[in-house]
Protein backbone atom coordinates (compact mmCIF):
# COMPACT_ATOMS: atom_id res chain seq x y z
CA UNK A 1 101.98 59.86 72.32
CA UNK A 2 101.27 61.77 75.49
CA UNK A 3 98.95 59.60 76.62
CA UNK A 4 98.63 56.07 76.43
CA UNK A 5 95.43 55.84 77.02
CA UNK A 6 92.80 58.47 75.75
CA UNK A 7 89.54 56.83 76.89
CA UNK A 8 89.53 58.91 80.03
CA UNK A 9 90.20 62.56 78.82
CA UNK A 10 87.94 61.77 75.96
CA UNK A 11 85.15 61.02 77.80
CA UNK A 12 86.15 64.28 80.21
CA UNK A 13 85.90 66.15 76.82
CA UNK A 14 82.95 64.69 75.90
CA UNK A 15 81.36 65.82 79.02
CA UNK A 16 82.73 69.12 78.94
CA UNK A 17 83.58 68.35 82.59
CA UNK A 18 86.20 70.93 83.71
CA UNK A 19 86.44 70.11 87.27
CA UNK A 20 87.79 66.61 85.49
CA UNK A 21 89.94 68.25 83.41
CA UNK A 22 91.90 70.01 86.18
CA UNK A 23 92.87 67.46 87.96
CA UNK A 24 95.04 66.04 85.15
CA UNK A 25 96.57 69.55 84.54
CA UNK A 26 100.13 68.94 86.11
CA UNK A 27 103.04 71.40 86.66
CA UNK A 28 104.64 71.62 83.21
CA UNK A 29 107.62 69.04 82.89
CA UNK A 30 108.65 69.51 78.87
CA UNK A 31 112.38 69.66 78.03
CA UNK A 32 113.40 72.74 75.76
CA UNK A 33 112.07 72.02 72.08
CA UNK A 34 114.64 70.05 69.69
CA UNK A 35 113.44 72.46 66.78
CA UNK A 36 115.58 75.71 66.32
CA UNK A 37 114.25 76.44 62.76
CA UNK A 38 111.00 78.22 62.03
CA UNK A 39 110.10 76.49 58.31
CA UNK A 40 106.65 75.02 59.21
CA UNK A 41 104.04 76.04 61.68
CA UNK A 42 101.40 73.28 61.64
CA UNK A 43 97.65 74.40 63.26
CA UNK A 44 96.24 71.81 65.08
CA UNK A 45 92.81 72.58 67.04
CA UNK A 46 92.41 72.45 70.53
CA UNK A 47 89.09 70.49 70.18
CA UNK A 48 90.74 67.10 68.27
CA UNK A 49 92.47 64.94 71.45
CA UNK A 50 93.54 62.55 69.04
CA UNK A 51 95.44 65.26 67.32
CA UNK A 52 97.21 66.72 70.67
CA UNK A 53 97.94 63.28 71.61
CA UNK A 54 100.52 63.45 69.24
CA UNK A 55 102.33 67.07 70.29
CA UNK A 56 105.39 64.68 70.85
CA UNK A 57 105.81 63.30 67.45
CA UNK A 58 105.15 65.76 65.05
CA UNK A 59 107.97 67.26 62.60
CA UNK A 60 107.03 70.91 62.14
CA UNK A 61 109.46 73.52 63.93
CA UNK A 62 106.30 75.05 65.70
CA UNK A 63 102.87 73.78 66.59
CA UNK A 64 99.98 76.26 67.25
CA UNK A 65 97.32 74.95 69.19
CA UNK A 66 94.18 76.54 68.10
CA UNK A 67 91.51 77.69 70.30
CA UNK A 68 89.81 79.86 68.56
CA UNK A 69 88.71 79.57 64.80
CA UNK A 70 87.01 76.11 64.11
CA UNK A 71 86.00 75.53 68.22
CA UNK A 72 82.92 75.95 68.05
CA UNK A 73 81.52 78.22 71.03
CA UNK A 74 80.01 75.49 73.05
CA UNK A 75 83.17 73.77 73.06
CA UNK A 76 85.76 77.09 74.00
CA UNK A 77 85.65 76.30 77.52
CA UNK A 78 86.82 72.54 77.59
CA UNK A 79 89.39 73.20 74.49
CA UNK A 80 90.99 75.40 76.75
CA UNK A 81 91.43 73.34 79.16
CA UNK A 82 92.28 70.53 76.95
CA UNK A 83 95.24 72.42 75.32
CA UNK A 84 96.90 73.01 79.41
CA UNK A 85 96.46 69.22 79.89
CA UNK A 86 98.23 68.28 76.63
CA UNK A 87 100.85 71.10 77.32
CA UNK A 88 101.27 70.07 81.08
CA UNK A 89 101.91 66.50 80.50
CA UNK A 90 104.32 66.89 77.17
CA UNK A 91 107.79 65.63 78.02
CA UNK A 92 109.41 66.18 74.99
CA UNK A 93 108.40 67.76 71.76
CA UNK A 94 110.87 69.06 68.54
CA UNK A 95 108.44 71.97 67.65
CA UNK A 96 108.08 74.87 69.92
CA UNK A 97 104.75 74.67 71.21
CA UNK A 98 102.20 78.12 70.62
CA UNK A 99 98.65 78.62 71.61
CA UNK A 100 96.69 80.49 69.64
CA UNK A 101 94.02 82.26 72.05
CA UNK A 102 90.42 84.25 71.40
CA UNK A 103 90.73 87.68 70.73
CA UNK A 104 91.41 89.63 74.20
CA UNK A 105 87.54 91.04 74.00
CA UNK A 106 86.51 87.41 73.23
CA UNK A 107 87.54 85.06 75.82
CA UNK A 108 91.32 85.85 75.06
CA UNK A 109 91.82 87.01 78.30
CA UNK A 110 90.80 84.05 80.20
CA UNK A 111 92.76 81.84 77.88
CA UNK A 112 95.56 83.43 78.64
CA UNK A 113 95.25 83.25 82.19
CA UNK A 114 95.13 79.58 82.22
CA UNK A 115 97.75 79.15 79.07
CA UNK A 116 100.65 80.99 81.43
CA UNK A 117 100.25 78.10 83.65
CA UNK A 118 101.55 75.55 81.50
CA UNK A 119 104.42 77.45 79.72
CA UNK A 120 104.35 76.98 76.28
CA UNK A 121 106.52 78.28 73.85
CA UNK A 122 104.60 81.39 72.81
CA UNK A 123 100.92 82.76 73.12
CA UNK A 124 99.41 84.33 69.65
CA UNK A 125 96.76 86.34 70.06
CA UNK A 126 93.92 86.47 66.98
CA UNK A 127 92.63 89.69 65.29
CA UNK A 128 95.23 92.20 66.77
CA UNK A 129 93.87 95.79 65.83
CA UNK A 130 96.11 98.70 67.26
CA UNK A 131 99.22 98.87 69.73
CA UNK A 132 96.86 99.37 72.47
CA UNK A 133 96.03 95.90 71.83
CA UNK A 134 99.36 94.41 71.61
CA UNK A 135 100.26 96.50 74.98
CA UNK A 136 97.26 94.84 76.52
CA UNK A 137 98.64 91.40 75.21
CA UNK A 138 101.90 91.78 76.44
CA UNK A 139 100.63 92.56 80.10
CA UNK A 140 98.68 89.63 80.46
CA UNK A 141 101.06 87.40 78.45
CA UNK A 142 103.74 85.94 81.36
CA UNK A 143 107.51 87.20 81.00
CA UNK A 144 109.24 83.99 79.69
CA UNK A 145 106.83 83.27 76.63
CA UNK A 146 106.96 84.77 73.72
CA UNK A 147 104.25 86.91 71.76
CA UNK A 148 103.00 86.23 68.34
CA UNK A 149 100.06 88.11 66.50
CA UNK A 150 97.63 87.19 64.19
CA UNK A 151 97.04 89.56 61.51
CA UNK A 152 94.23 89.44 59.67
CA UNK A 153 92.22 92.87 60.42
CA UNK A 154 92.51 95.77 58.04
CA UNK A 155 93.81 98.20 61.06
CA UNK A 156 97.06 95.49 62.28
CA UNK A 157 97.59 95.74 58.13
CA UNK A 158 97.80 98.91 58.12
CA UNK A 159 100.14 99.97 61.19
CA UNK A 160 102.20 96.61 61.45
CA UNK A 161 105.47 98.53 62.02
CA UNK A 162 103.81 99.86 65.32
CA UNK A 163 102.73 96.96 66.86
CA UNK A 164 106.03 95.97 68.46
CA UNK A 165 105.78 97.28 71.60
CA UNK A 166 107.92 94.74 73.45
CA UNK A 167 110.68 92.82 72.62
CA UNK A 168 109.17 89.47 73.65
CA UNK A 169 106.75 90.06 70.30
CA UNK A 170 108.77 87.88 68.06
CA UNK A 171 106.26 86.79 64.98
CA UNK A 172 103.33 87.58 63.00
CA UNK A 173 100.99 85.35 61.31
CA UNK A 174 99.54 86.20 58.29
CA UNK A 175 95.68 85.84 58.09
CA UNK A 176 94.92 86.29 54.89
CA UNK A 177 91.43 85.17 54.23
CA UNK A 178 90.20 87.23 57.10
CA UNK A 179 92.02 89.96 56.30
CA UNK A 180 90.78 89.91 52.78
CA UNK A 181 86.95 89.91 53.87
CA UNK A 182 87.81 92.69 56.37
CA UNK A 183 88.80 95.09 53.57
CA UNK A 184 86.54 94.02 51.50
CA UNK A 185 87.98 91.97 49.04
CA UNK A 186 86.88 88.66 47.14
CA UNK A 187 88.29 85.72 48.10
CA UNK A 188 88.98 84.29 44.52
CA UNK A 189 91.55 86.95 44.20
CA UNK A 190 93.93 84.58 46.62
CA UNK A 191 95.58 83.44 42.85
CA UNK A 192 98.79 82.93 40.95
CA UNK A 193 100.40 86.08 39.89
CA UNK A 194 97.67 88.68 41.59
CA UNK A 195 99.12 91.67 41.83
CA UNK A 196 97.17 92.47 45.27
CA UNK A 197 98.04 89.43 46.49
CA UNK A 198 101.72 90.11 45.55
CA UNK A 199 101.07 92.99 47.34
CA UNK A 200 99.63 92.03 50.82
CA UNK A 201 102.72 89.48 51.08
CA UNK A 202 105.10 91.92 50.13
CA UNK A 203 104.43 94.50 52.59
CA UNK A 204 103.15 92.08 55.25
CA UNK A 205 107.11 90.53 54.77
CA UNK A 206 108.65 94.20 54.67
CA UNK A 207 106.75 95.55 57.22
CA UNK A 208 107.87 92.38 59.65
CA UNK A 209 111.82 92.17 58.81
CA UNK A 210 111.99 96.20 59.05
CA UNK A 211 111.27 95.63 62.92
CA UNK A 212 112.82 92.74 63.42
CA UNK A 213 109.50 90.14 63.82
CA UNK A 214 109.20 86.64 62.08
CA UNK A 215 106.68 86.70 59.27
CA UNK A 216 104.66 83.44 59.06
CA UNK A 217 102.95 83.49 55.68
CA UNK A 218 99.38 82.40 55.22
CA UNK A 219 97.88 78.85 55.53
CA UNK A 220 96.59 77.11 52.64
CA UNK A 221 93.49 75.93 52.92
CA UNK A 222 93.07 73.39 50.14
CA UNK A 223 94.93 70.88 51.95
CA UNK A 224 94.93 67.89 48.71
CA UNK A 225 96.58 70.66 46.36
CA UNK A 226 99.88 69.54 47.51
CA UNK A 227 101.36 71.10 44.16
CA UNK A 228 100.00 74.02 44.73
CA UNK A 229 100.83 74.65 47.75
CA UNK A 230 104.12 74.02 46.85
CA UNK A 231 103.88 76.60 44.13
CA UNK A 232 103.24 78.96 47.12
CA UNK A 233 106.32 78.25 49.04
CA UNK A 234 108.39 78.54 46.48
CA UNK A 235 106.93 82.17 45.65
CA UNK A 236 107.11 82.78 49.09
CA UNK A 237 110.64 81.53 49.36
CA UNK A 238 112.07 83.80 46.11
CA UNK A 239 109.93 86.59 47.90
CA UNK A 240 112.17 86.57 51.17
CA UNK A 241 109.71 84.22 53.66
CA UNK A 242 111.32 81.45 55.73
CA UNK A 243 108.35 80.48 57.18
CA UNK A 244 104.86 79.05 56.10
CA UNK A 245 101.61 78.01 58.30
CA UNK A 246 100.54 74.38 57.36
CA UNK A 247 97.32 72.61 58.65
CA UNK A 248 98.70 69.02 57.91
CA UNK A 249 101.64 66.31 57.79
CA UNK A 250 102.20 66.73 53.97
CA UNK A 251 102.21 70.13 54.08
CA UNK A 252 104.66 70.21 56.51
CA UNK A 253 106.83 68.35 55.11
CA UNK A 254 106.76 70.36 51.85
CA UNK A 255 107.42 73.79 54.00
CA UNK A 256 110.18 71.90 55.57
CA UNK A 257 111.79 71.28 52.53
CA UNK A 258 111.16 74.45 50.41
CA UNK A 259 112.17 76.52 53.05
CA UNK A 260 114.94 74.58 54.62
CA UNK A 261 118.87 76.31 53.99
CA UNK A 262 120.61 74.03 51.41
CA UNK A 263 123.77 72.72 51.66
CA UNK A 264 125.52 74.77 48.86
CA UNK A 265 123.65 78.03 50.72
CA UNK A 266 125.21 77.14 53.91
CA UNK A 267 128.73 76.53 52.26
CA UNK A 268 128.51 79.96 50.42
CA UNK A 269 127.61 81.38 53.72
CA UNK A 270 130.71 80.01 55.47
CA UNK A 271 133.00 80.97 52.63
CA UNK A 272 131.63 84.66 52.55
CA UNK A 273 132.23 84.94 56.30
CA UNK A 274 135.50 83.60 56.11
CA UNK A 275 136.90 85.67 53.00
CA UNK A 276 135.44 88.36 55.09
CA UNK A 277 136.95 88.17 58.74
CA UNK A 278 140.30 87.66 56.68
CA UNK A 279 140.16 90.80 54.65
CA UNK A 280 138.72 92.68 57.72
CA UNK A 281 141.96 91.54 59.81
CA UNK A 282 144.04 93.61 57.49
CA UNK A 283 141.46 96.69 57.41
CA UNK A 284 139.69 95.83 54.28
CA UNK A 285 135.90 95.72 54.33
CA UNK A 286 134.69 96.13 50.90
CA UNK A 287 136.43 93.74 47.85
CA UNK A 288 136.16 91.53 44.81
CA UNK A 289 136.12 87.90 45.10
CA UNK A 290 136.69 85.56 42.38
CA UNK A 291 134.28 83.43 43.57
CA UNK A 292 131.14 85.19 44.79
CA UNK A 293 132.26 88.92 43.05
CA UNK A 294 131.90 91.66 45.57
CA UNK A 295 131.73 91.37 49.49
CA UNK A 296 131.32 93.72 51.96
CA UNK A 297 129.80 94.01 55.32
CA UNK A 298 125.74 93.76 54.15
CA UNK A 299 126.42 90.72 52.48
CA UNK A 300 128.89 89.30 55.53
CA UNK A 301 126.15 90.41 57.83
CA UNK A 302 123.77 88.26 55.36
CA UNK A 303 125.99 85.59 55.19
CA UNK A 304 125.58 84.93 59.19
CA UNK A 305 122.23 85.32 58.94
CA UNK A 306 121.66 82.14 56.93
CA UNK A 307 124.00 79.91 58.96
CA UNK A 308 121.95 81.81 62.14
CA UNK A 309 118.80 80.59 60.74
C-alpha cells in the first residue's frame, strides 16, 4: 500500500479540498519500475483511492491512471490531484506508471502541467486528432516522460503513420468503442471473426510497428467474460500484438500469460542468433538449417527482437 492509512486523503477527496491535497504532494521518490515487458496495461481511475492505494502491488507491466473517461466532471479537479499524490508518494512499483489526461482542449493541458511534477512513466493524451495535436502534446509533455496516444477518433485512424512527431512518442492505445461511434459504426459489430473489426486491428497494428510505436490493443469491457477475453488475446497474439489494455486483476493476469515469450520461443530465438553470428563470421548471411530451415538476417534481426522484448 502507499498509504497506511486512507482516512485522511479520503476525506480530502471527499471534500474536493485541493489546498489539502497539495500539501501531501511530495517531490517524487519512486525507484525505476521492476517491469520491462509491455503484456498488460491495467486502467485504473483516478477517482477510486482505494484503487491507487495499491500502485505498489499490482502485476501488470504498466498502469494508466485515468483521469478522464469515467471522472465525472465535478470530480476532474480533485482526481487530478489525487493521481500526483499517489504518484509522489510511490516508492516502488513493477509497472511503469502512465496518466492518462483530458483531451488538450478539455482540461488536458492543466493536467499535464501538474502530472510533469510528479514524473511518471509516460503521459497519454485522449482523442488525439492530427499531428498538430501530437506537436502540441509533446511541448507541454516534460523531456524525460514518455508520450502515448489514445486513438479513438476517426482523423488519428486515419493518419496514424503521421502522428510521430517526436521520438519520445512511444505507444498508442487503441480506443475502439469510441472510435467506432466516431465513424459511425454499431457497436455490436465488436465480434468474433468481423471482418471490420479484423480490419481496424490490423491496420491500427501495421500502421504502429511501420513507425516504430507500441500498439496497445483495445480494452474489454465485459470484465466476467474471462474466456472471452481470452479468445481476444489470443487473436490478438496470432495477429502480431504484444500488448493488451485490461481494466482488472484477472484480466491481467490472462494478458500476462497470453502474451508473455515462452520458453521454447526464447530458446529458438537464442539458437537462431547463434547459428547466425557463426555463419556471419565466415561471410555467410543467408543458409539452411536443419533445425529451423532457412535463416538469414530478417529472421536473425527477429530473433533479437523476441529475446529484446
Amino acid at each position: 500500500m502507499v498509504f497506511e492509512d486512507l482516512s485522511k486523503i479520503e476525506k480530502i477527496f471527499n471534500e474536493k479540498n485541493i489546498n489539502e491535497a497539495k500539501k501531501l504532494i511530495i517531490k517524487p521518490q519512486r525507484k525505476k519500475p521492476q517491469s520491462v515487458l509491455n503484456r498488460s496495461y491495467l486502467m485504473l481511475s483516478a477517482n477510486k483511492i482505494k484503487h491507487l492505494n495499491k500502485l505498489d502491488s499490482l502485476e501488470c507491466d504498466s498502469v494508466t491512471i485515468n483521469l478522464e473517461d469515467g471522472v465525472s466532471p465535478e470530480e476532474k479537479e480533485i482526481a487530478r490531484y489525487m493521481a500526483a499524490v499517489f504518484i509522489s508518494n510511490l516508492k516502488n512499483s513493477y509497472s511503469k506508471i502512465i496518466v492518462r489526461v483530458n483531451p488538450l482542449d478539455e482540461g488536458g493541458h492543466e493536467d499535464i502541467k501538474l502530472i510533469n511534477s510528479v514524473k511518471p512513466d509516460a503521459i497519454r493524451i485522449a482523442k488525439i486528432r492530427t499531428k498538430e495535436d501530437a506537436k502540441k502534446a509533446c511541448e507541454l509533455i516534460d523531456d524525460g516522460i514518455a508520450v502515448h496516444f489514445s486513438l479513438e477518433t476517426k482523423e488519428a485512424f486515419n493518419n496514424i503513420t503521421s502522428l510521430r512527431v517526436d521520438n519520445r512518442i512511444t505507444t498508442f492505445s487503441l480506443g475502439i468503442f469510441d472510435l467506432l461511434a466516431d465513424l459511425g459504426i454499431s457497436h455490436s459489430t465488436l465480434a468474433y471473426n468481423n471482418p471490420t473489426i479484423e480490419y481496424i486491428l490490423s491496420k491500427f497494428l501495421v500502421d504502429c510497428r511501420s513507425i516504430g510505436v507500441t500498439p496497445v490493443s483495445f480494452t474489454y469491457q465485459e470484465y466476467q467474460k474471462l474466456e472471452s477475453f481470452r479468445y481476444w488475446c489470443c487473436l490478438e497474439k496470432k495477429m502480431g500484438f504484444l500488448s493488451k489494455s485490461c481494466i482488472s486483476p484477472k484480466q491481467v493476469e490472462i494478458a500476462n500469460e497470453v502474451f508473455d515469450i515462452s520458453k521454447d520461443e526464447k530458446s529458438k530465438a537464442a539458437y537462431i542468433i547463434k547459428r547466425f553470428e557463426e555463419m556471419q563470421k565466415k561471410g555467410i548471411t543467408g543458409f539452411s538449417d536443419e533445425t529451423y530451415g532457412f535463416i538469414d538476417e530478417p529472421i536473425y534481426k527477429g530473433a533479437k527482437k523476441i529475446l529484446q522484448a
